[in-house]
N, C-alpha and C. Protein backbone atom coordinates (compact mmCIF):
# COMPACT_ATOMS: atom_id res chain seq x y z
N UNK A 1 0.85 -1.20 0.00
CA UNK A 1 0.00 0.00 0.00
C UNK A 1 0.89 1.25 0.00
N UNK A 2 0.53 2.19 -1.23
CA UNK A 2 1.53 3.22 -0.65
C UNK A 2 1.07 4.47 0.22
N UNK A 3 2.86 5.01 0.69
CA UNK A 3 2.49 5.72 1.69
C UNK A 3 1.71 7.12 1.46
N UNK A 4 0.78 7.80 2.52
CA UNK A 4 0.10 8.80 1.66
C UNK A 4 1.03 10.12 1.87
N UNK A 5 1.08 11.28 1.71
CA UNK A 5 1.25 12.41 1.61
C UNK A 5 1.14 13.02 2.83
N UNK A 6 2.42 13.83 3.29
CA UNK A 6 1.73 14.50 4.38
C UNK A 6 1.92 16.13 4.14
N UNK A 7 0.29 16.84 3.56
CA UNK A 7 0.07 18.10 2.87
C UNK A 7 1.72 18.84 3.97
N UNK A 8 1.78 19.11 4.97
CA UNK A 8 2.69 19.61 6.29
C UNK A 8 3.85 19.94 5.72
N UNK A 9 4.46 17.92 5.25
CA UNK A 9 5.77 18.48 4.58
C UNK A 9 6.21 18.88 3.59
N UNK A 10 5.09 19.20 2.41
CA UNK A 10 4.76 19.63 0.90
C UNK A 10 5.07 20.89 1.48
N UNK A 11 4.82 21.57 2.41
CA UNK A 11 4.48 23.28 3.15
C UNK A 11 5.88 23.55 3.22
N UNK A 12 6.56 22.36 4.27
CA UNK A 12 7.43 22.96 4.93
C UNK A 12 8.63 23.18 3.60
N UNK A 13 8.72 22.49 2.98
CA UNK A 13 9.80 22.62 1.89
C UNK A 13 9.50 23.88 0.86
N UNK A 14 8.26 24.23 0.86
CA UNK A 14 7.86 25.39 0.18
C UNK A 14 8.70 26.99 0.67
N UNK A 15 8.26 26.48 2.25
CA UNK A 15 8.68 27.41 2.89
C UNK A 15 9.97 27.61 3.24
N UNK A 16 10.61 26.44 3.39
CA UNK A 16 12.19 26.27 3.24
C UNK A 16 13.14 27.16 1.74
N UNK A 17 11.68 26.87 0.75
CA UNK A 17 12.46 27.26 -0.46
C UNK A 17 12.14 29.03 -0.35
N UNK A 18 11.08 29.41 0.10
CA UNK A 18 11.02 30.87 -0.05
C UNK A 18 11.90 31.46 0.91
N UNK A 19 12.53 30.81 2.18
CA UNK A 19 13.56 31.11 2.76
C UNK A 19 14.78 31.22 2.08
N UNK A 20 15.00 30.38 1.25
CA UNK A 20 17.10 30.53 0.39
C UNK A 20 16.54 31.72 -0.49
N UNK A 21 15.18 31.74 -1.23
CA UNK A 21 15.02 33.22 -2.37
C UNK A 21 14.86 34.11 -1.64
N UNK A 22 14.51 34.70 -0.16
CA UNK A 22 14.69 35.71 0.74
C UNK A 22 15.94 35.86 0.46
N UNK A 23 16.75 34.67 1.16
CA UNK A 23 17.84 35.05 1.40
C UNK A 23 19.07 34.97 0.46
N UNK A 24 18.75 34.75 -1.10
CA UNK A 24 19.52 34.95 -1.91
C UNK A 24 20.61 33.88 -1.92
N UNK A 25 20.31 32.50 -1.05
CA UNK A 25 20.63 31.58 -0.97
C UNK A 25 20.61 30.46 -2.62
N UNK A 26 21.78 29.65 -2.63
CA UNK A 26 21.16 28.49 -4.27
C UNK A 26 20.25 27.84 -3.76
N UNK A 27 19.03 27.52 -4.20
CA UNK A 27 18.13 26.65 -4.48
C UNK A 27 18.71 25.35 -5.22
N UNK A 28 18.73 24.48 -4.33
CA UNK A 28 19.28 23.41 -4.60
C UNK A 28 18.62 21.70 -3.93
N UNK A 29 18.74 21.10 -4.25
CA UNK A 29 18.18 19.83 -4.02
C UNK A 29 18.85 19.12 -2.41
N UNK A 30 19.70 19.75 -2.17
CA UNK A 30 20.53 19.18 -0.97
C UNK A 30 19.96 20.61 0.29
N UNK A 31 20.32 22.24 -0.58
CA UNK A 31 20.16 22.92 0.12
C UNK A 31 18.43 22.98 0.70
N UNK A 32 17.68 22.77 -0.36
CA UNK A 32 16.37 22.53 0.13
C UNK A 32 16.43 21.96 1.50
N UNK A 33 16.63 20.58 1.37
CA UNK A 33 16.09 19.87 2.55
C UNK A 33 16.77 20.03 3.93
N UNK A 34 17.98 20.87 3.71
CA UNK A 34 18.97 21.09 4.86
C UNK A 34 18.31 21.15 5.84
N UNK A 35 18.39 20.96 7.27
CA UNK A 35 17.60 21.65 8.66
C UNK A 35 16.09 21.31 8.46
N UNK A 36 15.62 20.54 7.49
CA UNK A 36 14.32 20.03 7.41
C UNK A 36 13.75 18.99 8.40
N UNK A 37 14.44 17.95 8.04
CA UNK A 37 14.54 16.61 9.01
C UNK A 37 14.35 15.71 7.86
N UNK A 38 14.03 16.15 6.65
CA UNK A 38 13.47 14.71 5.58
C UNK A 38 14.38 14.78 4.63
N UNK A 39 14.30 13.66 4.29
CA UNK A 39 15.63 13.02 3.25
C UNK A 39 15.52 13.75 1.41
N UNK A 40 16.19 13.96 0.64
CA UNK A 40 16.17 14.80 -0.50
C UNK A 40 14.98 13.64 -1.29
N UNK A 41 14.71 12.43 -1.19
CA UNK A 41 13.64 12.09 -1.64
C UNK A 41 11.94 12.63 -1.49
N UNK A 42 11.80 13.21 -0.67
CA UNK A 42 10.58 13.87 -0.39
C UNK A 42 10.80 14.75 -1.39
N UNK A 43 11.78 15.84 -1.72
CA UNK A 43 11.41 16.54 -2.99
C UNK A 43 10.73 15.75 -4.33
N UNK A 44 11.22 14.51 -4.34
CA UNK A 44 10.85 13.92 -5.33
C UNK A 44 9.37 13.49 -5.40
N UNK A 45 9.24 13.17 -3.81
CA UNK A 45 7.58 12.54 -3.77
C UNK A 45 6.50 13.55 -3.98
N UNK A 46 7.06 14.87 -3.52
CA UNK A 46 6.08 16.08 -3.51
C UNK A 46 5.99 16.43 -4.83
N UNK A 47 7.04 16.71 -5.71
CA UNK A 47 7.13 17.96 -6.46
C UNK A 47 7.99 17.03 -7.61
N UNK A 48 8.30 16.18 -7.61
CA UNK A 48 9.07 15.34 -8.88
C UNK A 48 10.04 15.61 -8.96
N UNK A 49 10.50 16.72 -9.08
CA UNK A 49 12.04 17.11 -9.48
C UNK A 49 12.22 18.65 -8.80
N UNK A 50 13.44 19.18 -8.91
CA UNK A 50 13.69 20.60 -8.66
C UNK A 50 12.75 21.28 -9.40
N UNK A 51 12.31 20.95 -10.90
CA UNK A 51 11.59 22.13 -11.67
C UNK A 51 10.03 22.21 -10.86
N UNK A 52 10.12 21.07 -10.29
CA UNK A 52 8.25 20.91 -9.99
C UNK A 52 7.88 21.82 -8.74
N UNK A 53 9.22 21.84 -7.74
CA UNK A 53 9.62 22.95 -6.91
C UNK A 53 9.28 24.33 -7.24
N UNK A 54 9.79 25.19 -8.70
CA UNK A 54 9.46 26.33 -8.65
C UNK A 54 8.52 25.99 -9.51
N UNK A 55 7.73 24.60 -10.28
CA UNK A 55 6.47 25.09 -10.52
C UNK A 55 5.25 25.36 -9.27
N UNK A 56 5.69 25.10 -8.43
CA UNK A 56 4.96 25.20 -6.96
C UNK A 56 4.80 25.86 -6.26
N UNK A 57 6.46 26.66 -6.40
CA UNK A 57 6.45 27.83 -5.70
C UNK A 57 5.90 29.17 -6.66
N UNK A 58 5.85 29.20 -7.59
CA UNK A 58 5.24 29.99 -8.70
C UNK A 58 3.45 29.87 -8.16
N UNK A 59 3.07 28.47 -8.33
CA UNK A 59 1.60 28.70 -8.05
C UNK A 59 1.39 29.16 -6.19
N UNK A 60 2.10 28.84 -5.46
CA UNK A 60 1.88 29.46 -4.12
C UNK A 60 1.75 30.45 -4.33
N UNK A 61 2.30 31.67 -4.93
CA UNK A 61 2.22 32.96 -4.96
C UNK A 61 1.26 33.33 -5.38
N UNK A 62 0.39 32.58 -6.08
CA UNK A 62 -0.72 33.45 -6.99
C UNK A 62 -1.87 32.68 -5.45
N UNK A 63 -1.54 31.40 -5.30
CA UNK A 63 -2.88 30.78 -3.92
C UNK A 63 -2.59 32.38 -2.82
N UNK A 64 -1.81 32.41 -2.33
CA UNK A 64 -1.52 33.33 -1.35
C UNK A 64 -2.31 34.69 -1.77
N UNK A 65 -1.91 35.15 -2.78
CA UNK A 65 -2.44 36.27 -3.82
C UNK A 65 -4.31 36.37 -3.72
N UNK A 66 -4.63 35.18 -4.31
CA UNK A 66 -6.14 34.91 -4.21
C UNK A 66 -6.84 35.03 -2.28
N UNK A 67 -6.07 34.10 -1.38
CA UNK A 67 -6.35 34.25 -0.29
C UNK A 67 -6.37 35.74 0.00
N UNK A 68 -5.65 36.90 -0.29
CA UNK A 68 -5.52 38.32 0.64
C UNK A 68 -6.74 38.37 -0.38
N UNK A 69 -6.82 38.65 -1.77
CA UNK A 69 -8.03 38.99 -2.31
C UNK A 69 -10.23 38.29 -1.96
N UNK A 70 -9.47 37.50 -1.10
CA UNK A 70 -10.97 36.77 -0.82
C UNK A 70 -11.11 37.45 0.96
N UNK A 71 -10.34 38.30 1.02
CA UNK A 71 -10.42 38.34 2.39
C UNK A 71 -11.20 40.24 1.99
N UNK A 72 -11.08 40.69 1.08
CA UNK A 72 -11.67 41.95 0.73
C UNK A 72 -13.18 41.44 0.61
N UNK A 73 -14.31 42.17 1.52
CA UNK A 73 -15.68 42.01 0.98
C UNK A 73 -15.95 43.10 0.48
N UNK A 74 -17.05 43.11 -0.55
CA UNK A 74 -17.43 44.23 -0.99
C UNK A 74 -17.93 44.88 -0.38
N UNK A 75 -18.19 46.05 -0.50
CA UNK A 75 -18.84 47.58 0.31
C UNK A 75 -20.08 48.16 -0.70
N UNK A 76 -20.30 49.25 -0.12
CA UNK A 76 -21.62 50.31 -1.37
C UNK A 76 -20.57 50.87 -2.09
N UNK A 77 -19.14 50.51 -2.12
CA UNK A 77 -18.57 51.33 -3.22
C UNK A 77 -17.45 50.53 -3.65
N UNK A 78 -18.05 50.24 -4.80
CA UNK A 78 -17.28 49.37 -5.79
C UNK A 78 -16.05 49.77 -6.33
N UNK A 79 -15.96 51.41 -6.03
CA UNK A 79 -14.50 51.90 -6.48
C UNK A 79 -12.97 51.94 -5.22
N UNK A 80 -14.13 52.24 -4.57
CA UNK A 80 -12.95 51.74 -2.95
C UNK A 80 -12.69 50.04 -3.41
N UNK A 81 -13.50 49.83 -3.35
CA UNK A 81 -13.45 48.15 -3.17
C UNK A 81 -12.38 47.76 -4.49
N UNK A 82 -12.22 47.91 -5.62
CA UNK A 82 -11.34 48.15 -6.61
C UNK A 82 -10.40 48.56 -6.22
N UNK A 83 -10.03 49.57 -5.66
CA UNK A 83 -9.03 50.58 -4.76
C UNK A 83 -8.20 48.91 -4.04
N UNK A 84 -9.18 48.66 -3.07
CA UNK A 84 -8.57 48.15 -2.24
C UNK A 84 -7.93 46.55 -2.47
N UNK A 85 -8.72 45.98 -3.24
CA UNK A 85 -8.17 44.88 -4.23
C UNK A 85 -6.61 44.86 -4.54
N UNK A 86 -6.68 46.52 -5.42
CA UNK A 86 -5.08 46.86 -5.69
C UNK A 86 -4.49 47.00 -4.71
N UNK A 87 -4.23 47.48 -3.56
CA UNK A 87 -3.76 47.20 -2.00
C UNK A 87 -3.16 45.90 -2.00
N UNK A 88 -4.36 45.33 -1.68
CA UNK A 88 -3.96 43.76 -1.42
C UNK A 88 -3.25 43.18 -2.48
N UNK A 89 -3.14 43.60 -3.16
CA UNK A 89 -2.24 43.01 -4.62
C UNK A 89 -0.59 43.58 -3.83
N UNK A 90 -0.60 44.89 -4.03
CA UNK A 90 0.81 45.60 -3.52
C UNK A 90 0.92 44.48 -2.13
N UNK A 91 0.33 44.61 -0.89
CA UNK A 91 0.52 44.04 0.17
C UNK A 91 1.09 43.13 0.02
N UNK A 92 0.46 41.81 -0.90
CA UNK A 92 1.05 40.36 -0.89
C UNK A 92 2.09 40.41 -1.14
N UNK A 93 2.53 41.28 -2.40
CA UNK A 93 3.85 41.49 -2.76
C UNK A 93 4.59 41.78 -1.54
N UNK A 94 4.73 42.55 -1.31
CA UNK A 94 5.39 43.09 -0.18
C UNK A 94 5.70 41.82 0.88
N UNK A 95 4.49 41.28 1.44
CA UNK A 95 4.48 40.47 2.16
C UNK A 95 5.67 39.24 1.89
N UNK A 96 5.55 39.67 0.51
CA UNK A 96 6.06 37.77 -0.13
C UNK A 96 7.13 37.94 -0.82
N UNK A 97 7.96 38.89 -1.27
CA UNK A 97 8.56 38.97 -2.25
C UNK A 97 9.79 38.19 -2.96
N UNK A 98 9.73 36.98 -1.78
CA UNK A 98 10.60 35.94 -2.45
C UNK A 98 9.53 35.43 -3.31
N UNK A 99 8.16 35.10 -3.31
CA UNK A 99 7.04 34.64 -4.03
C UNK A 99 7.08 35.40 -5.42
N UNK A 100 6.89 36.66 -4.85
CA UNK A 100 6.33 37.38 -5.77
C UNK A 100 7.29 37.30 -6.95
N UNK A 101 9.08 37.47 -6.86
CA UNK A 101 9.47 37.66 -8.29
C UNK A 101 9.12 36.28 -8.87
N UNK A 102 9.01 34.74 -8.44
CA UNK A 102 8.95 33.81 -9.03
C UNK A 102 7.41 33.68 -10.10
N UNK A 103 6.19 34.31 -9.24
CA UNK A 103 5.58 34.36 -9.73
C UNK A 103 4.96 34.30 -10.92
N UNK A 104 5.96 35.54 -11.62
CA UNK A 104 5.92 35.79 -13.00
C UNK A 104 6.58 35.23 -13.86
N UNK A 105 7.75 34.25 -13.03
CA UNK A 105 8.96 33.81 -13.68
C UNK A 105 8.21 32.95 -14.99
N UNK A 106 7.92 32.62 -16.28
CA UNK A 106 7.38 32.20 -17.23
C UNK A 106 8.26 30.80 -17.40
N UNK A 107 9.79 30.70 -16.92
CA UNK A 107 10.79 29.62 -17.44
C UNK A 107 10.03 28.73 -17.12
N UNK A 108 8.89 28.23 -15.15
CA UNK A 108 8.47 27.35 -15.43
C UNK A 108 7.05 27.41 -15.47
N UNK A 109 6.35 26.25 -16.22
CA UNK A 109 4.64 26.19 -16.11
C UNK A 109 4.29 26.62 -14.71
N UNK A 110 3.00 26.97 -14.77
CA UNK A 110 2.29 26.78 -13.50
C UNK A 110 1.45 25.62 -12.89
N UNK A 111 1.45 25.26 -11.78
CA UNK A 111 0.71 23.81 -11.61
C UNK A 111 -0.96 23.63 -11.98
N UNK A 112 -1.26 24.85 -11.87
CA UNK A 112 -2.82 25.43 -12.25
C UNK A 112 -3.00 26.13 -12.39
N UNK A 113 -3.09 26.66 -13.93
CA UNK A 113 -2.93 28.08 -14.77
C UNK A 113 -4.26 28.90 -14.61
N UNK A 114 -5.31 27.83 -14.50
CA UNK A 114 -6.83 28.24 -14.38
C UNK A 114 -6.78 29.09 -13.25
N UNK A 115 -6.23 28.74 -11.61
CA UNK A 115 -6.30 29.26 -10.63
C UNK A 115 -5.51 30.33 -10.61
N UNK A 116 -4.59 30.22 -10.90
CA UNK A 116 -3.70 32.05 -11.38
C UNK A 116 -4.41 32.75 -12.11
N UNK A 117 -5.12 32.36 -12.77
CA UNK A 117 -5.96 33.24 -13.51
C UNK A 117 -6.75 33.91 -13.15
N UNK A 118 -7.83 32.96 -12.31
CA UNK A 118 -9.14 33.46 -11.47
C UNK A 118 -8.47 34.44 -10.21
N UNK A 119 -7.16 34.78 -10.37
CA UNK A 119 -7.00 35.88 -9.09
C UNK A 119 -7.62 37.24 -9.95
N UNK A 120 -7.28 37.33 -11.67
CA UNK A 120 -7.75 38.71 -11.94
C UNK A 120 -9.44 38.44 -11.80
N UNK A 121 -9.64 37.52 -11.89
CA UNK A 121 -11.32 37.69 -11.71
C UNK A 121 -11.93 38.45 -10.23
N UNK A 122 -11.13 38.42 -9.29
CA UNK A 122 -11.61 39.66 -8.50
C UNK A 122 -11.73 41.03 -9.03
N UNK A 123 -10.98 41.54 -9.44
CA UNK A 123 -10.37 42.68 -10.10
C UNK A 123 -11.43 43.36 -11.44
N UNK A 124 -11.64 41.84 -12.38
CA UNK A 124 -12.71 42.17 -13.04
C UNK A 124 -14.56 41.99 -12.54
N UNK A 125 -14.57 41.45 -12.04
CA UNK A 125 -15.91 41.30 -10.61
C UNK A 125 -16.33 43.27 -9.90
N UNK A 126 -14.79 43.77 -9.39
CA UNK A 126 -15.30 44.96 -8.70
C UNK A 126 -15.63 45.95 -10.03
N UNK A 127 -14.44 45.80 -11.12
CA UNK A 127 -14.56 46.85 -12.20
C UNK A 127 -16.52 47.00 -13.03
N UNK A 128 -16.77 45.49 -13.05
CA UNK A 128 -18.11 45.35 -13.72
C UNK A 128 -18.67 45.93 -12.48
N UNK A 129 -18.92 45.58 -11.20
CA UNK A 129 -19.98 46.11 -10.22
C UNK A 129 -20.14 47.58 -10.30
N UNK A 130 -18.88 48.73 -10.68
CA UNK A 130 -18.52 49.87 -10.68
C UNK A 130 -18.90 50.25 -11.99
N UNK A 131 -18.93 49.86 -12.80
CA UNK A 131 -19.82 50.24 -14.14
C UNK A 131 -20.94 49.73 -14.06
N UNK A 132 -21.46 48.82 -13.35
CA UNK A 132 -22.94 48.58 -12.99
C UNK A 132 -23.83 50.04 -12.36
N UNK A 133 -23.00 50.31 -11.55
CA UNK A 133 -23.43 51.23 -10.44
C UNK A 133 -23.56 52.51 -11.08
N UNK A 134 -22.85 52.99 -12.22
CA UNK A 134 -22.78 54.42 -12.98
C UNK A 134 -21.81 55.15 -13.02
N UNK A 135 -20.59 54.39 -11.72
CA UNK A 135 -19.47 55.10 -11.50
C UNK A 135 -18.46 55.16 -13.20
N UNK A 136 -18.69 54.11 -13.85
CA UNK A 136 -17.74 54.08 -14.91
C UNK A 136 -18.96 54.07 -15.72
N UNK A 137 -18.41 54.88 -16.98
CA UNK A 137 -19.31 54.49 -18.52
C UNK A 137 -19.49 53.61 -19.07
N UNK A 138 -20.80 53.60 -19.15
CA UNK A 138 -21.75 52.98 -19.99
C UNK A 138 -20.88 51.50 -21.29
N UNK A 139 -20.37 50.66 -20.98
CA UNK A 139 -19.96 49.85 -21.68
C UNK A 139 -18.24 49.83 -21.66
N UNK A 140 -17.71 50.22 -20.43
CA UNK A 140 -16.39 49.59 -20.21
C UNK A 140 -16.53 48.41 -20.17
N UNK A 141 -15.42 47.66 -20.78
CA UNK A 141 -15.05 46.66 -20.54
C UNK A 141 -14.20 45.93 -19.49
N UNK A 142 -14.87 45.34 -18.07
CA UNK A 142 -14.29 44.91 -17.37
C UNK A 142 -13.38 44.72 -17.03
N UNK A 143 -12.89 43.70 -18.10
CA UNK A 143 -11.57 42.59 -18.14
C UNK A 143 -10.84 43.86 -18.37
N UNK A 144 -10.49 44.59 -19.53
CA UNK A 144 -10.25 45.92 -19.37
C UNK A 144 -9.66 46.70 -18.72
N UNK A 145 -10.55 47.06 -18.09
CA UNK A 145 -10.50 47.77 -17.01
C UNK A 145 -9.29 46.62 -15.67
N UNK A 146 -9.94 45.94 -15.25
CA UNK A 146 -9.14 45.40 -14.66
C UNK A 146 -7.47 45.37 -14.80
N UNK A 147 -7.31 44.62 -16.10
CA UNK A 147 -6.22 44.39 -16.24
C UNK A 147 -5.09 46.09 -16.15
N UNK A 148 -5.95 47.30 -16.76
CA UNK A 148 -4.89 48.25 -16.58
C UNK A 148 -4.69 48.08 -14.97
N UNK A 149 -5.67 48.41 -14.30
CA UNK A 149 -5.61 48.64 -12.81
C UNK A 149 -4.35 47.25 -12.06
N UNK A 150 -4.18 46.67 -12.68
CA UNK A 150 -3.25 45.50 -12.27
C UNK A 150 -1.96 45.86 -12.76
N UNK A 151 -1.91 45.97 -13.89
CA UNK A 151 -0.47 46.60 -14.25
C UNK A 151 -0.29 47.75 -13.96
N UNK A 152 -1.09 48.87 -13.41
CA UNK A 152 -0.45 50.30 -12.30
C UNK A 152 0.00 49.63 -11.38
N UNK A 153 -0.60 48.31 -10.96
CA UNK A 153 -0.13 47.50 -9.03
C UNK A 153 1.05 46.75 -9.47
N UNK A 154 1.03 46.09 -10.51
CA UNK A 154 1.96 45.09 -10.93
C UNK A 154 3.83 46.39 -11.01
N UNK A 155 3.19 47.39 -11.88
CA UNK A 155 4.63 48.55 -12.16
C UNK A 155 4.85 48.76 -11.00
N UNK A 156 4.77 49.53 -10.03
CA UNK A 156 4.52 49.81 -8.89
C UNK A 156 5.34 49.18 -7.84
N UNK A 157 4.57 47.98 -7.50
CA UNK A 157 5.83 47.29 -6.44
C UNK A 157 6.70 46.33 -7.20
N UNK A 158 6.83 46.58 -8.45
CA UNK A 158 7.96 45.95 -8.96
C UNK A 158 9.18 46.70 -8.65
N UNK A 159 9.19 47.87 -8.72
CA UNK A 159 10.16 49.15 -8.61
C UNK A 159 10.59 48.97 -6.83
N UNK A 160 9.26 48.79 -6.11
CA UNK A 160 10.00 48.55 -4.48
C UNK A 160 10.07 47.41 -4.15
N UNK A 161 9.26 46.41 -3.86
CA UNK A 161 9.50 44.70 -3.69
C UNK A 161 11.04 44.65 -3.88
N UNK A 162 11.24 44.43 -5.00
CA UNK A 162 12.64 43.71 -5.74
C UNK A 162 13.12 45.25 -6.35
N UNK A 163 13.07 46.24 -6.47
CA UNK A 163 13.70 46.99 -6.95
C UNK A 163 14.41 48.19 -6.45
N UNK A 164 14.49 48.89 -7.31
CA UNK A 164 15.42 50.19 -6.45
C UNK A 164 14.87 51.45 -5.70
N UNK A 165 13.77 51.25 -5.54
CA UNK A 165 13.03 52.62 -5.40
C UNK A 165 12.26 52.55 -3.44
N UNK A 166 12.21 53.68 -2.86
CA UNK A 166 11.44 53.29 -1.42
C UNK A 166 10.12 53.11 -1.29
N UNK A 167 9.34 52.66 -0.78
CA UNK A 167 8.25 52.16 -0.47
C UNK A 167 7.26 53.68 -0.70
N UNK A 168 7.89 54.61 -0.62
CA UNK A 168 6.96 55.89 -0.52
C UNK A 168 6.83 55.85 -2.10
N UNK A 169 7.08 55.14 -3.29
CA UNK A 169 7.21 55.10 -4.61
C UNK A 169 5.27 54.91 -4.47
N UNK A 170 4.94 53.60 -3.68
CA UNK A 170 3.57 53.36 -3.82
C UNK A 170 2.78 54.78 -3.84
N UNK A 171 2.78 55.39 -3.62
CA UNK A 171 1.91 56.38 -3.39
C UNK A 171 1.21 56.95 -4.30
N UNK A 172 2.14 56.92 -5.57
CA UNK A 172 1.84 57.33 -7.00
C UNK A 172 0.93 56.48 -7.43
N UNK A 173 0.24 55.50 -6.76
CA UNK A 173 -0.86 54.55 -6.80
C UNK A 173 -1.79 55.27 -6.68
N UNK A 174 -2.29 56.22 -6.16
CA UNK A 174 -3.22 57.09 -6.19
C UNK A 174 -3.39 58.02 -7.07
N UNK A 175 -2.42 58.83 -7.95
CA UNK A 175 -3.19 59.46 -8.89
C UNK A 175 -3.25 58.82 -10.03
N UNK A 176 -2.47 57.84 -10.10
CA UNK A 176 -2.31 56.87 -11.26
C UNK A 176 -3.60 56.32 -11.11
N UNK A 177 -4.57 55.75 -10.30
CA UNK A 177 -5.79 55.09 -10.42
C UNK A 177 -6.96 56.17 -10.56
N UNK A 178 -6.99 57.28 -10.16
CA UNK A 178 -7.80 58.47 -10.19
C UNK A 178 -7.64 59.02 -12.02
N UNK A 179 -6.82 59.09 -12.00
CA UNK A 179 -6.26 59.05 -13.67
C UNK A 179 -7.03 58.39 -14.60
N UNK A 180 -6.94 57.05 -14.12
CA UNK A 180 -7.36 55.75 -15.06
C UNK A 180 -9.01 55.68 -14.60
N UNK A 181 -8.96 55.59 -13.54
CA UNK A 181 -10.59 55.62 -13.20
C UNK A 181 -11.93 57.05 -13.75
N UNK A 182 -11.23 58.55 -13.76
CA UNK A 182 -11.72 59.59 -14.45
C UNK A 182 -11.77 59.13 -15.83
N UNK A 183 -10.76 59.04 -16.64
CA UNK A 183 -10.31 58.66 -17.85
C UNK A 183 -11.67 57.80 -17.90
N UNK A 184 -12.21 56.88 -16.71
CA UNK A 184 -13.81 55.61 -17.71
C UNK A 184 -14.72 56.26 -17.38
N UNK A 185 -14.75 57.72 -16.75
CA UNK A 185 -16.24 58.00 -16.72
C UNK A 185 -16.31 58.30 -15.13
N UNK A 186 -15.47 58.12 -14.03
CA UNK A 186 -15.87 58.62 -12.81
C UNK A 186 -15.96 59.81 -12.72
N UNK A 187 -16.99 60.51 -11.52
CA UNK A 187 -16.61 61.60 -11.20
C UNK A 187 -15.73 61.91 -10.45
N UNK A 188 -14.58 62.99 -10.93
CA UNK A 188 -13.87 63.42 -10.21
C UNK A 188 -13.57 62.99 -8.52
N UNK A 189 -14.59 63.98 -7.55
CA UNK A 189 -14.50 63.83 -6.44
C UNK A 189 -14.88 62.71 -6.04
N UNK A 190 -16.07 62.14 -6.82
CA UNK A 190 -16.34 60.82 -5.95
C UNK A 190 -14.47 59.96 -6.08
N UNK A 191 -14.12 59.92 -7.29
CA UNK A 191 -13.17 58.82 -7.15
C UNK A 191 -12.07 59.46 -6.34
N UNK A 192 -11.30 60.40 -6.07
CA UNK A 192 -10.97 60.95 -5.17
C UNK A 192 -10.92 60.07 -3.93
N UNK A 193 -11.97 60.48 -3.57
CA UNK A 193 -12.37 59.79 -1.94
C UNK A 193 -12.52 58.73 -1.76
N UNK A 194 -13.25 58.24 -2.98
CA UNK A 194 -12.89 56.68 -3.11
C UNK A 194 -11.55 55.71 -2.78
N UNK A 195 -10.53 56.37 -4.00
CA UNK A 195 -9.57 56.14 -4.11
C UNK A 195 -8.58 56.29 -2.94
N UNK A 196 -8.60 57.23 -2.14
CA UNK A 196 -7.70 57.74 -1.29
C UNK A 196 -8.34 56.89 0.28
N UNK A 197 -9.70 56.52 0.09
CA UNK A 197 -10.07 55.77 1.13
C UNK A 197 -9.32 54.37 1.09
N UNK A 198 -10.16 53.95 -0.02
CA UNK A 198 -9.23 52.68 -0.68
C UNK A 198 -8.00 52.18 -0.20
N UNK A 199 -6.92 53.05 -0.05
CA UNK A 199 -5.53 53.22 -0.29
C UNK A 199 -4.92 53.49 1.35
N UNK A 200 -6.02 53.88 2.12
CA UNK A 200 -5.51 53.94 3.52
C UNK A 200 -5.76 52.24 3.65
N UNK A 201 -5.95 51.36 3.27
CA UNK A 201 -6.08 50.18 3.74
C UNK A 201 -4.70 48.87 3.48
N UNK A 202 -3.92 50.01 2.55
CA UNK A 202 -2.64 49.08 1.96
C UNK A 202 -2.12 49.32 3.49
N UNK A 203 -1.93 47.98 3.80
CA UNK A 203 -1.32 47.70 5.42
C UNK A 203 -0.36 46.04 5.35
N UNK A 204 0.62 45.58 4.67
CA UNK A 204 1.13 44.26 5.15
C UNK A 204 1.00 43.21 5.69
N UNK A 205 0.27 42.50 5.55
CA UNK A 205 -0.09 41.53 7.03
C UNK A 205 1.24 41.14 7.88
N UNK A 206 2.58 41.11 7.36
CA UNK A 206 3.32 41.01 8.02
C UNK A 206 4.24 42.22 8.90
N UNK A 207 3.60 43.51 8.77
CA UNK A 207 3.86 45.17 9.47
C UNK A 207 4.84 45.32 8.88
N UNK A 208 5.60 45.08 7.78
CA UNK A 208 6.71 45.53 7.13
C UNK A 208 6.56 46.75 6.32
C-alpha cells in the first residue's frame, strides 16, 4: 500500500524554499532539505524534481495572492473596493517577495494556470460592479479595465519589492488610479475619496 502524503511536509519545503530566495541563498536539491529533518527524496515525492519545486512555488504565490483577495468584501462602493483589491495586490507582494518575483517567472509552467488566472477575476468582478453602479461608462469593458488597474499595481511594487526605489514610490498609486478611473467616466470627487479611502487600507499583514 503506498504511503500517503503529508500536505505539512509539501508546506514545509515550500517554505524552506522561499527562505534561500529571501535570502539569496542556491536553491538546490541538498540545500532545500537542509535543517528540514526529511531526506532529498521527499522533494521527489512532492514535487518530482527541482523544476516541480518552482512550478509550486510559482503557483503558491498566486494561492496566497487569491487568499488576501478573498479576504476583501465588498462595500456600497465598488471603487474603494477596486481601490482596495489593488492594496492587497501591492501588500502580498510586499508580504512575499521571495514569491512574488517567481511568480511571474514564465521559465516554469504553472501547476494550475486556471487558478492564477481566477485571481484577476476579483479585479474584473469589482470593475463590472462599478460600471454597474454608474461610476464608470456605460460599456467599459471589465476585463479591461481590470487588467490596466493591475499593471499600475503590478509597475509599482515591482520598482520597491525587488527593486530600487522606497516604499513611498507606492503612493503614486493614487493618482495613477484616479487618472485611469476619471479617464472611464468617474466623477472626479467621488473617485478621489474613493480612491484615497481605498488606499488607507494598503497595510502588510506582516507590518513591514
Amino acid at each position: 500500500m503506498a504511503r500517503m502524503k503529508d500536505p505539512a511536509v509539501r508546506t514545509q519545503l515550500l517554505e524552506r524554499a522561499a527562505h534561500l530566495l529571501r535570502t539569496r541563498e542556491p536553491l538546490t536539491l541538498r540545500s532545500l532539505v537542509a535543517g528540514t529533518g526529511v531526506s532529498t527524496m521527499a522533494v521527489y515525492t512532492y514535487f518530482g524534481d527541482m523544476d516541480g519545486v518552482w512550478k509550486a512555488l510559482r503557483q503558491e504565490g498566486f494561492t496566497r495572492l487569491a487568499a488576501r483577495f478573498a479576504d476583501v468584501a465588498p462595500s456600497g462602493d465598488p471603487v474603494e473596493d477596486l481601490t482596495v483589491l489593488i492594496t492587497a495586490y501591492l501588500g502580498n507582494a510586499l508580504d512575499h517577495t521571495d514569491l512574488y518575483r517567481v511568480m511571474f517567472d514564465a521559465s516554469f509552467a504553472l501547476e494550475d494556470l486556471k487558478a492564477a488566472d481566477a485571481t484577476l477575476e476579483y479585479l474584473v468582478q469589482a470593475a463590472g460592479r462599478a460600471t454597474a453602479a454608474g461610476r464608470f461608462r456605460a460599456g467599459t469593458d471589465p476585463l479591461e479595465l481590470a487588467t490596466q488597474s493591475w499593471t499600475i499595481a503590478h509597475g509599482l511594487v515591482s520598482l520597491v519589492a525587488n527593486g530600487p526605489l522606497p516604499r513611498e514610490t507606492l503612493a503614486n498609486g493614487v493618482p495613477l488610479l484616479i487618472g485611469l478611473f476619471v479617464h472611464r467616466g468617474d466623477d472626479p470627487r467621488k473617485c478621489r475619496r474613493s480612491v484615497e479611502s481605498g488606499w488607507k487600507k494598503l497595510r502588510p499583514h506582516n507590518g513591514s
